[in-house]
N, C-alpha and C. Protein backbone atom coordinates (compact mmCIF):
# COMPACT_ATOMS: atom_id res chain seq x y z
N UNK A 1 -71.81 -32.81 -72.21
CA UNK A 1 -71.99 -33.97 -71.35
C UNK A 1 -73.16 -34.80 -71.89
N UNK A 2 -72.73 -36.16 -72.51
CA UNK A 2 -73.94 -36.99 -72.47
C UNK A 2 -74.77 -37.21 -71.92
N UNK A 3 -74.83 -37.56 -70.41
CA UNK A 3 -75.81 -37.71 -69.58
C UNK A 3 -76.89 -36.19 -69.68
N UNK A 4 -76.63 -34.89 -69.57
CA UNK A 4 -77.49 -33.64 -69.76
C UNK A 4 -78.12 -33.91 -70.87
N UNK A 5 -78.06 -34.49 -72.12
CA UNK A 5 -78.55 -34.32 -73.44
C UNK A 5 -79.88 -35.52 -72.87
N UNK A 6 -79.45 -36.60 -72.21
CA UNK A 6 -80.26 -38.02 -72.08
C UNK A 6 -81.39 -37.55 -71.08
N UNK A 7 -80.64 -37.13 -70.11
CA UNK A 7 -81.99 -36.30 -68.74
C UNK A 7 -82.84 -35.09 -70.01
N UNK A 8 -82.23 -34.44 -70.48
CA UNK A 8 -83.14 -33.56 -71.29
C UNK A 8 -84.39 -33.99 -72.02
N UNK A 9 -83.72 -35.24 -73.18
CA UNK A 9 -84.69 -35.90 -73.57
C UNK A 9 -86.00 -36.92 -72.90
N UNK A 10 -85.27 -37.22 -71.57
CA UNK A 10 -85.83 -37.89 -69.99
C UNK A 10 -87.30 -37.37 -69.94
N UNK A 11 -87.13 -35.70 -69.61
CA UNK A 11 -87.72 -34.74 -68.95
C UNK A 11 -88.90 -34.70 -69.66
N UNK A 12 -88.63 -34.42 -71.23
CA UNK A 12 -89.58 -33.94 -72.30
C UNK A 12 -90.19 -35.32 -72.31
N UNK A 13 -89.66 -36.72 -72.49
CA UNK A 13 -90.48 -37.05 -72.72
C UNK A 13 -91.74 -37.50 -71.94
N UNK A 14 -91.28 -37.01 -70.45
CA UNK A 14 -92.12 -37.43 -69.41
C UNK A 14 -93.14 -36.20 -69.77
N UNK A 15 -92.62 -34.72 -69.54
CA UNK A 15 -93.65 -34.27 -70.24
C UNK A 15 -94.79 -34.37 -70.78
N UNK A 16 -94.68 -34.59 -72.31
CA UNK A 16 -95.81 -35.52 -72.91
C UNK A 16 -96.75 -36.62 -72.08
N UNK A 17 -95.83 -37.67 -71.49
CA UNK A 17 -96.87 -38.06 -70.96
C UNK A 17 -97.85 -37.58 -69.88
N UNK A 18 -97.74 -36.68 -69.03
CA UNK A 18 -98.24 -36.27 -68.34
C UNK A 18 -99.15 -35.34 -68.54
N UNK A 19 -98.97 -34.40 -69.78
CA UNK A 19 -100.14 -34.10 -70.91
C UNK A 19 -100.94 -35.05 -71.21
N UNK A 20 -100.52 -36.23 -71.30
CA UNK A 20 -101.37 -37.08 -71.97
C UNK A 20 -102.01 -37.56 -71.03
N UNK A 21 -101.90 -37.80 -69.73
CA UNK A 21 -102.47 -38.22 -68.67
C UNK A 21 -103.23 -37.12 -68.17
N UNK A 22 -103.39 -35.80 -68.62
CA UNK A 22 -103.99 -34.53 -68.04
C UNK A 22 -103.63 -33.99 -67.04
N UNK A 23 -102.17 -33.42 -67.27
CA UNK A 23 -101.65 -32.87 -66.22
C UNK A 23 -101.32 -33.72 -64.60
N UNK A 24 -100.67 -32.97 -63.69
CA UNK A 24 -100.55 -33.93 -61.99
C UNK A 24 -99.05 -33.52 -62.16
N UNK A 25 -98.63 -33.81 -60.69
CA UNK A 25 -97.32 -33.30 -60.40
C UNK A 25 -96.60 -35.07 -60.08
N UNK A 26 -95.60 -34.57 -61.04
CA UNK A 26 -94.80 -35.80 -61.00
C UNK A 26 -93.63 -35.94 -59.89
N UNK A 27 -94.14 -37.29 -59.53
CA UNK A 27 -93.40 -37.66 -58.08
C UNK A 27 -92.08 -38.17 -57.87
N UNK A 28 -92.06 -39.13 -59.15
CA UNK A 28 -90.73 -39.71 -59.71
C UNK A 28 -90.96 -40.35 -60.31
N UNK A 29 -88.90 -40.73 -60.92
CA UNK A 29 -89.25 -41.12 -62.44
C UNK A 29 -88.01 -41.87 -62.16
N UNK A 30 -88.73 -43.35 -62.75
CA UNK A 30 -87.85 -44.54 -62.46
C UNK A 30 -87.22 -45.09 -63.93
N UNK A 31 -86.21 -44.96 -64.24
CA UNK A 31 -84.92 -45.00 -65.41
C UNK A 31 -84.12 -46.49 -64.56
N UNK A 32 -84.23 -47.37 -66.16
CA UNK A 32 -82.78 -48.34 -66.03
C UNK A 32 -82.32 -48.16 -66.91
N UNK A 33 -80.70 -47.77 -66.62
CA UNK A 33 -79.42 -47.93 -67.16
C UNK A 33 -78.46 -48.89 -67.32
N UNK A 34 -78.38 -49.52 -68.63
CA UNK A 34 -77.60 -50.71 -68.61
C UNK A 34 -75.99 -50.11 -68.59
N UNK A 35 -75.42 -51.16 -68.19
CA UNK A 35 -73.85 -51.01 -67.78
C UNK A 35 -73.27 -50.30 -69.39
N UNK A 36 -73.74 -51.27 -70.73
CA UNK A 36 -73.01 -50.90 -71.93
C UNK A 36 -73.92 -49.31 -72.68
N UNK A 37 -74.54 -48.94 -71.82
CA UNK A 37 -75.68 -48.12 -72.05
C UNK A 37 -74.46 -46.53 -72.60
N UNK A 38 -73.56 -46.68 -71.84
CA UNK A 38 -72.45 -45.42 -71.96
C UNK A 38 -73.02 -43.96 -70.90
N UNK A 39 -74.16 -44.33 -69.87
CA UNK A 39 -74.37 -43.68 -68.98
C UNK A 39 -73.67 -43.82 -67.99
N UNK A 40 -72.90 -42.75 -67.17
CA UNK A 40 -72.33 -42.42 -65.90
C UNK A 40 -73.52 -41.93 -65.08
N UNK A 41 -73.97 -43.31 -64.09
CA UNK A 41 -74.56 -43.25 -63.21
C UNK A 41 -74.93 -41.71 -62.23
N UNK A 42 -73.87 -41.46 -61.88
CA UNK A 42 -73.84 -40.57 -61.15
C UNK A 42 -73.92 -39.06 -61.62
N UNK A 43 -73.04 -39.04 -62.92
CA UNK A 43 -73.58 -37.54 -63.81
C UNK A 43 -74.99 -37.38 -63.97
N UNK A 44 -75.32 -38.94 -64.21
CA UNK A 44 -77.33 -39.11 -65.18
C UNK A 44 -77.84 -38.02 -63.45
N UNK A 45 -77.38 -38.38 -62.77
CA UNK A 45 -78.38 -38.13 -61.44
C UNK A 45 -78.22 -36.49 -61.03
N UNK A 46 -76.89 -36.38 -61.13
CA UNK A 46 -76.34 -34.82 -61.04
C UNK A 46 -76.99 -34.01 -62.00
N UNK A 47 -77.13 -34.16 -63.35
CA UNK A 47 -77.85 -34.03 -64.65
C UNK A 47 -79.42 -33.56 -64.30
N UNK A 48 -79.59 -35.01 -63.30
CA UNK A 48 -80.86 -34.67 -63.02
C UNK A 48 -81.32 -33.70 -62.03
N UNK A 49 -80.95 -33.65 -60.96
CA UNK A 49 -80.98 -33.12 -59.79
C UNK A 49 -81.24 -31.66 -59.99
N UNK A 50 -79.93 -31.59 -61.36
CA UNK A 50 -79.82 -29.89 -61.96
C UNK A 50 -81.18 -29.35 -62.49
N UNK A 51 -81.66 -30.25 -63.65
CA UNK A 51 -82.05 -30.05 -64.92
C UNK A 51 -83.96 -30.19 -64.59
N UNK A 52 -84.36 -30.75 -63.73
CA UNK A 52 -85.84 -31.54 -63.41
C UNK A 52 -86.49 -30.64 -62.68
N UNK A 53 -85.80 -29.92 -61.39
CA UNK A 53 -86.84 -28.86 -60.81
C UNK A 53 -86.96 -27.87 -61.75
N UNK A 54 -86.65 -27.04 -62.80
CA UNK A 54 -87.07 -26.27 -64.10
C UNK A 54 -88.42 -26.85 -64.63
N UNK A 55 -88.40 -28.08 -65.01
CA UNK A 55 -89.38 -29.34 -65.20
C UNK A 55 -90.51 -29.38 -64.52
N UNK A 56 -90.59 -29.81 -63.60
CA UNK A 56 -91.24 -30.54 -62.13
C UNK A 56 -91.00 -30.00 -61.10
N UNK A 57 -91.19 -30.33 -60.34
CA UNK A 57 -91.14 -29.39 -58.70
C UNK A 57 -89.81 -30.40 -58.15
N UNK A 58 -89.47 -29.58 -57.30
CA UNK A 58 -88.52 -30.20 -56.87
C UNK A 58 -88.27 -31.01 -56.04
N UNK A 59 -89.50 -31.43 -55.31
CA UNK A 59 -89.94 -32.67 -55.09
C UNK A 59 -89.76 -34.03 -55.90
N UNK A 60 -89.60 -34.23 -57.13
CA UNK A 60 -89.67 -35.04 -57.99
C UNK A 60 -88.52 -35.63 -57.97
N UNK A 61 -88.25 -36.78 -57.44
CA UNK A 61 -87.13 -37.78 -57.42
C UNK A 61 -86.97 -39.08 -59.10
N UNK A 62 -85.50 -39.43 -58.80
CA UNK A 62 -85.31 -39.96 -60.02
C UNK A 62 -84.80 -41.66 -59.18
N UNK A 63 -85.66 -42.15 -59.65
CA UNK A 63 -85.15 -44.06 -59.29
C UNK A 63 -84.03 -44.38 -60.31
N UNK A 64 -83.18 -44.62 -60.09
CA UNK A 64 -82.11 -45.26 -61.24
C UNK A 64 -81.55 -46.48 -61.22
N UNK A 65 -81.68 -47.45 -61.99
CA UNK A 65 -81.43 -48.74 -61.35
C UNK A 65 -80.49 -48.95 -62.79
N UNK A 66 -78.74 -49.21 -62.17
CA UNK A 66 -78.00 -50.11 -63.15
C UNK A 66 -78.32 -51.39 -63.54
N UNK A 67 -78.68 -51.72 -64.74
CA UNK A 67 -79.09 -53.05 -65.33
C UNK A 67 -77.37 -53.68 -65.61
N UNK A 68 -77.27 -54.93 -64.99
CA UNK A 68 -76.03 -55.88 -65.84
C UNK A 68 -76.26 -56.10 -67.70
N UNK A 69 -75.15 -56.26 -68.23
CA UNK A 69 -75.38 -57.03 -69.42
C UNK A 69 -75.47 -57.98 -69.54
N UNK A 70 -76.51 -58.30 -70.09
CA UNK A 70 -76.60 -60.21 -70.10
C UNK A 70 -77.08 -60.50 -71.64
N UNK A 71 -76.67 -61.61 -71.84
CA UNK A 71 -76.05 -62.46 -73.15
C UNK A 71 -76.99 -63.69 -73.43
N UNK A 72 -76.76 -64.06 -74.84
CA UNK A 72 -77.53 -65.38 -74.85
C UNK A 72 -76.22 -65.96 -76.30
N UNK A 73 -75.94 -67.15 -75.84
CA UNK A 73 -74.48 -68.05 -76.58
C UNK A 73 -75.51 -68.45 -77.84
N UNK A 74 -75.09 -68.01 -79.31
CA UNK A 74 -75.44 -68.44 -80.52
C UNK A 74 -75.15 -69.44 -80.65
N UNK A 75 -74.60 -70.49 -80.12
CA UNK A 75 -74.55 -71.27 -80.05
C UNK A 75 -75.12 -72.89 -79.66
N UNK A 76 -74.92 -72.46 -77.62
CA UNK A 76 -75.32 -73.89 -77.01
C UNK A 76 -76.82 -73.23 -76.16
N UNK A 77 -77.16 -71.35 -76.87
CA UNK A 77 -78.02 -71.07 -75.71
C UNK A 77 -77.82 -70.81 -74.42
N UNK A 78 -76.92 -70.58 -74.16
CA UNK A 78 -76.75 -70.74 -72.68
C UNK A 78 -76.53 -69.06 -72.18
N UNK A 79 -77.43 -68.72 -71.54
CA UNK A 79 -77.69 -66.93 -70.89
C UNK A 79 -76.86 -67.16 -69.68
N UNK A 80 -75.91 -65.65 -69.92
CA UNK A 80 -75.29 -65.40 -69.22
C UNK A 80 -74.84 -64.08 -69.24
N UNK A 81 -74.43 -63.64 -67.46
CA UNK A 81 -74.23 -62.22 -67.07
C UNK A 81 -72.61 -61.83 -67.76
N UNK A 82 -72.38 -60.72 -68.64
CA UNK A 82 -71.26 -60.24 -68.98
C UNK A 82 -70.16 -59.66 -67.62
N UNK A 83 -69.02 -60.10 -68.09
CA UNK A 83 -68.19 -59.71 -66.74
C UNK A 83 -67.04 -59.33 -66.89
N UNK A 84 -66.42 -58.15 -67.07
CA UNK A 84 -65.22 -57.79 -67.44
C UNK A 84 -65.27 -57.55 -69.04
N UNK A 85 -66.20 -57.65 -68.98
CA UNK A 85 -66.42 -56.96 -70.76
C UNK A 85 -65.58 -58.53 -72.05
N UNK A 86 -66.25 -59.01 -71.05
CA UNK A 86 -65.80 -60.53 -71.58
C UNK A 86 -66.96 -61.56 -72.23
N UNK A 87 -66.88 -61.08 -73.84
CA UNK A 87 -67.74 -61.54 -74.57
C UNK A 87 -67.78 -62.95 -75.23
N UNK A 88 -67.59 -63.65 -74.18
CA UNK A 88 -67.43 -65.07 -74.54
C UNK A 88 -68.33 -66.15 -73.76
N UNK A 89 -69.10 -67.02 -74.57
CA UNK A 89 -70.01 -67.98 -73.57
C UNK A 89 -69.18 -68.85 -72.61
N UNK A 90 -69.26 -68.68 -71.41
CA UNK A 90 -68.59 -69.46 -70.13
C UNK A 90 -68.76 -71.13 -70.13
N UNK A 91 -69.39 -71.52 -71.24
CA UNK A 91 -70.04 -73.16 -71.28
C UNK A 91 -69.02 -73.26 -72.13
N UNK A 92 -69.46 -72.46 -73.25
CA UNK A 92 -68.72 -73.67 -74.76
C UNK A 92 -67.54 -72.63 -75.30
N UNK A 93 -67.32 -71.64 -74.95
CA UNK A 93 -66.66 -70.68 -75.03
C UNK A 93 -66.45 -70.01 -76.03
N UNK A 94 -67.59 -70.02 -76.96
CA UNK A 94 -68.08 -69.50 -78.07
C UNK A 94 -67.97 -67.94 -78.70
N UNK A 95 -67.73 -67.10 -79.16
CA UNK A 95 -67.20 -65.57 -79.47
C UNK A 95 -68.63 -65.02 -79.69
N UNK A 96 -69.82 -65.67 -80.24
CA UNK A 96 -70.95 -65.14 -80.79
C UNK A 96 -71.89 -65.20 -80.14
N UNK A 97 -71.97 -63.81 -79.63
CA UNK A 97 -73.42 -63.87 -78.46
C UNK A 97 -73.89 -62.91 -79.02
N UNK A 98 -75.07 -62.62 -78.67
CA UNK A 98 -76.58 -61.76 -78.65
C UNK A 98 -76.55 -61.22 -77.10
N UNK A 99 -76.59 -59.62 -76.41
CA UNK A 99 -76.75 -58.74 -75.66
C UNK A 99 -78.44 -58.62 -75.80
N UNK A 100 -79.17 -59.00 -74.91
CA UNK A 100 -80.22 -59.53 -74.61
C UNK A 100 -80.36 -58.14 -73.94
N UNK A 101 -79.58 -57.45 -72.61
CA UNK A 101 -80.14 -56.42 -72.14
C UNK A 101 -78.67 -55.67 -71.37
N UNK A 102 -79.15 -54.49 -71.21
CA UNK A 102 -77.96 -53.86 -70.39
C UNK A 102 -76.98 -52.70 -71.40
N UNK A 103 -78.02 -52.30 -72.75
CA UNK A 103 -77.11 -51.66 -73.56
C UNK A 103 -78.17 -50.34 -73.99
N UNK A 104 -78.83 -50.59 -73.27
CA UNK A 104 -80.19 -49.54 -73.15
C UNK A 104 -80.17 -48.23 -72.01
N UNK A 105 -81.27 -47.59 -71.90
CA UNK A 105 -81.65 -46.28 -71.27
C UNK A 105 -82.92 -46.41 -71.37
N UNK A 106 -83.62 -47.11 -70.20
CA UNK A 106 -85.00 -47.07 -70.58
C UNK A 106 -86.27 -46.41 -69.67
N UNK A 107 -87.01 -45.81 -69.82
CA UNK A 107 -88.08 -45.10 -68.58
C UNK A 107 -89.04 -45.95 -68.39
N UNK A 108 -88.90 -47.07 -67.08
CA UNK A 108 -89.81 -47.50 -66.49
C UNK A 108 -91.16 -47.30 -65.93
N UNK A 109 -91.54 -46.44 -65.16
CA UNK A 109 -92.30 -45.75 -65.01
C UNK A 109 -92.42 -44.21 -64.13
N UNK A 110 -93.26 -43.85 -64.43
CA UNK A 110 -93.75 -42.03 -63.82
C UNK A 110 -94.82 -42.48 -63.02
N UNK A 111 -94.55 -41.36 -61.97
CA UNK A 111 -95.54 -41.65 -60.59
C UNK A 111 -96.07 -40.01 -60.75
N UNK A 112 -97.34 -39.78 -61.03
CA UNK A 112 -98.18 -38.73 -61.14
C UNK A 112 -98.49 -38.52 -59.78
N UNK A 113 -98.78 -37.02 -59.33
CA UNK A 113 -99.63 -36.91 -57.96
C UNK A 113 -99.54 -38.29 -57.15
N UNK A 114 -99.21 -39.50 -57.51
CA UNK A 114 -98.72 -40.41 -55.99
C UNK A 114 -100.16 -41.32 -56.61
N UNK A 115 -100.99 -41.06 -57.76
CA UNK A 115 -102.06 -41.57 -57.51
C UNK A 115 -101.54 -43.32 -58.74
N UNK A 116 -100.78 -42.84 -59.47
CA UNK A 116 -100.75 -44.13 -60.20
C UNK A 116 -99.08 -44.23 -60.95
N UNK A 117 -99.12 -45.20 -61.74
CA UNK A 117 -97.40 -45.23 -62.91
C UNK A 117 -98.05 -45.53 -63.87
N UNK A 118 -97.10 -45.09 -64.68
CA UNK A 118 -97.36 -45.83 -66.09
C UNK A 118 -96.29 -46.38 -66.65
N UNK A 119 -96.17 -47.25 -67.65
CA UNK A 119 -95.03 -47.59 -67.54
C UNK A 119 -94.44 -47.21 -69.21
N UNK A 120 -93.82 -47.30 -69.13
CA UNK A 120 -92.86 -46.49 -70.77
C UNK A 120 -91.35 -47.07 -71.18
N UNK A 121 -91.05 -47.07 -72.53
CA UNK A 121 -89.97 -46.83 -72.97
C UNK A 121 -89.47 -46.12 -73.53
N UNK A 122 -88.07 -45.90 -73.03
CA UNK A 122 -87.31 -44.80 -73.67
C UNK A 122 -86.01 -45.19 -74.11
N UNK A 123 -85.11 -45.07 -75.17
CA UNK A 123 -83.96 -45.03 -75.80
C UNK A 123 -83.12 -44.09 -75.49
């Protein structure tokens, strides 16, 4: 399962940071998932649910927020939300766009002991 391999790498890398911050019990951990990202929302969470109290206490909740794909037209410029997996600018109706966001897996931030976040990226 993809999503187990992604929470795995999730976990560890929160890990580290929390070494790096000197230890604290992590409260939650806020992940956006873009639509073209190839994450199943709901496995990532099941994944998690499983895989994080081993980790963290089981207290430790996961924020997950689906990101849309959105576009920018090589063309006339013109940004726009992908829809139906329909890669075409809605102005000039152009074939050549740039995916600006929504094709990612990224770790927003970790909430230590409740006292602060930090904020991070992850692939």
């Amino acid at each position: 399962m993809h999503e187990r391999s992604l929470v795995q790498n999730l976990l560890r890398q929160v890990e580290q940071i929390v070494a790096a911050e000197g230890g604290g019990q992590v409260a939650e951990i806020c992940v956006q998932a873009g639509d073209l990202s190839g994450v199943e929302p709901l496995l990532f969470q099941m994944a998690f649910a499983d895989m994080a109290p081993a980790v963290f206490s089981s207290s430790c909740q996961l924020a997950l927020e689906v990101v849309p794909v959105t576009a920018v037209c090589s063309q006339c410029d013109h940004r726009f939300e992908i829809v139906d997996f329909q890669f075409r600018c809605p102005v000039c109706q152009a074939g050549s766009v740039q995916v600006l966001q929504g094709d990612e897996v990224k770790l927003i931030s970790v909430t230590i002991n409740s006292k602060h976040s930090i904020e991070g990226v992850a692939s």
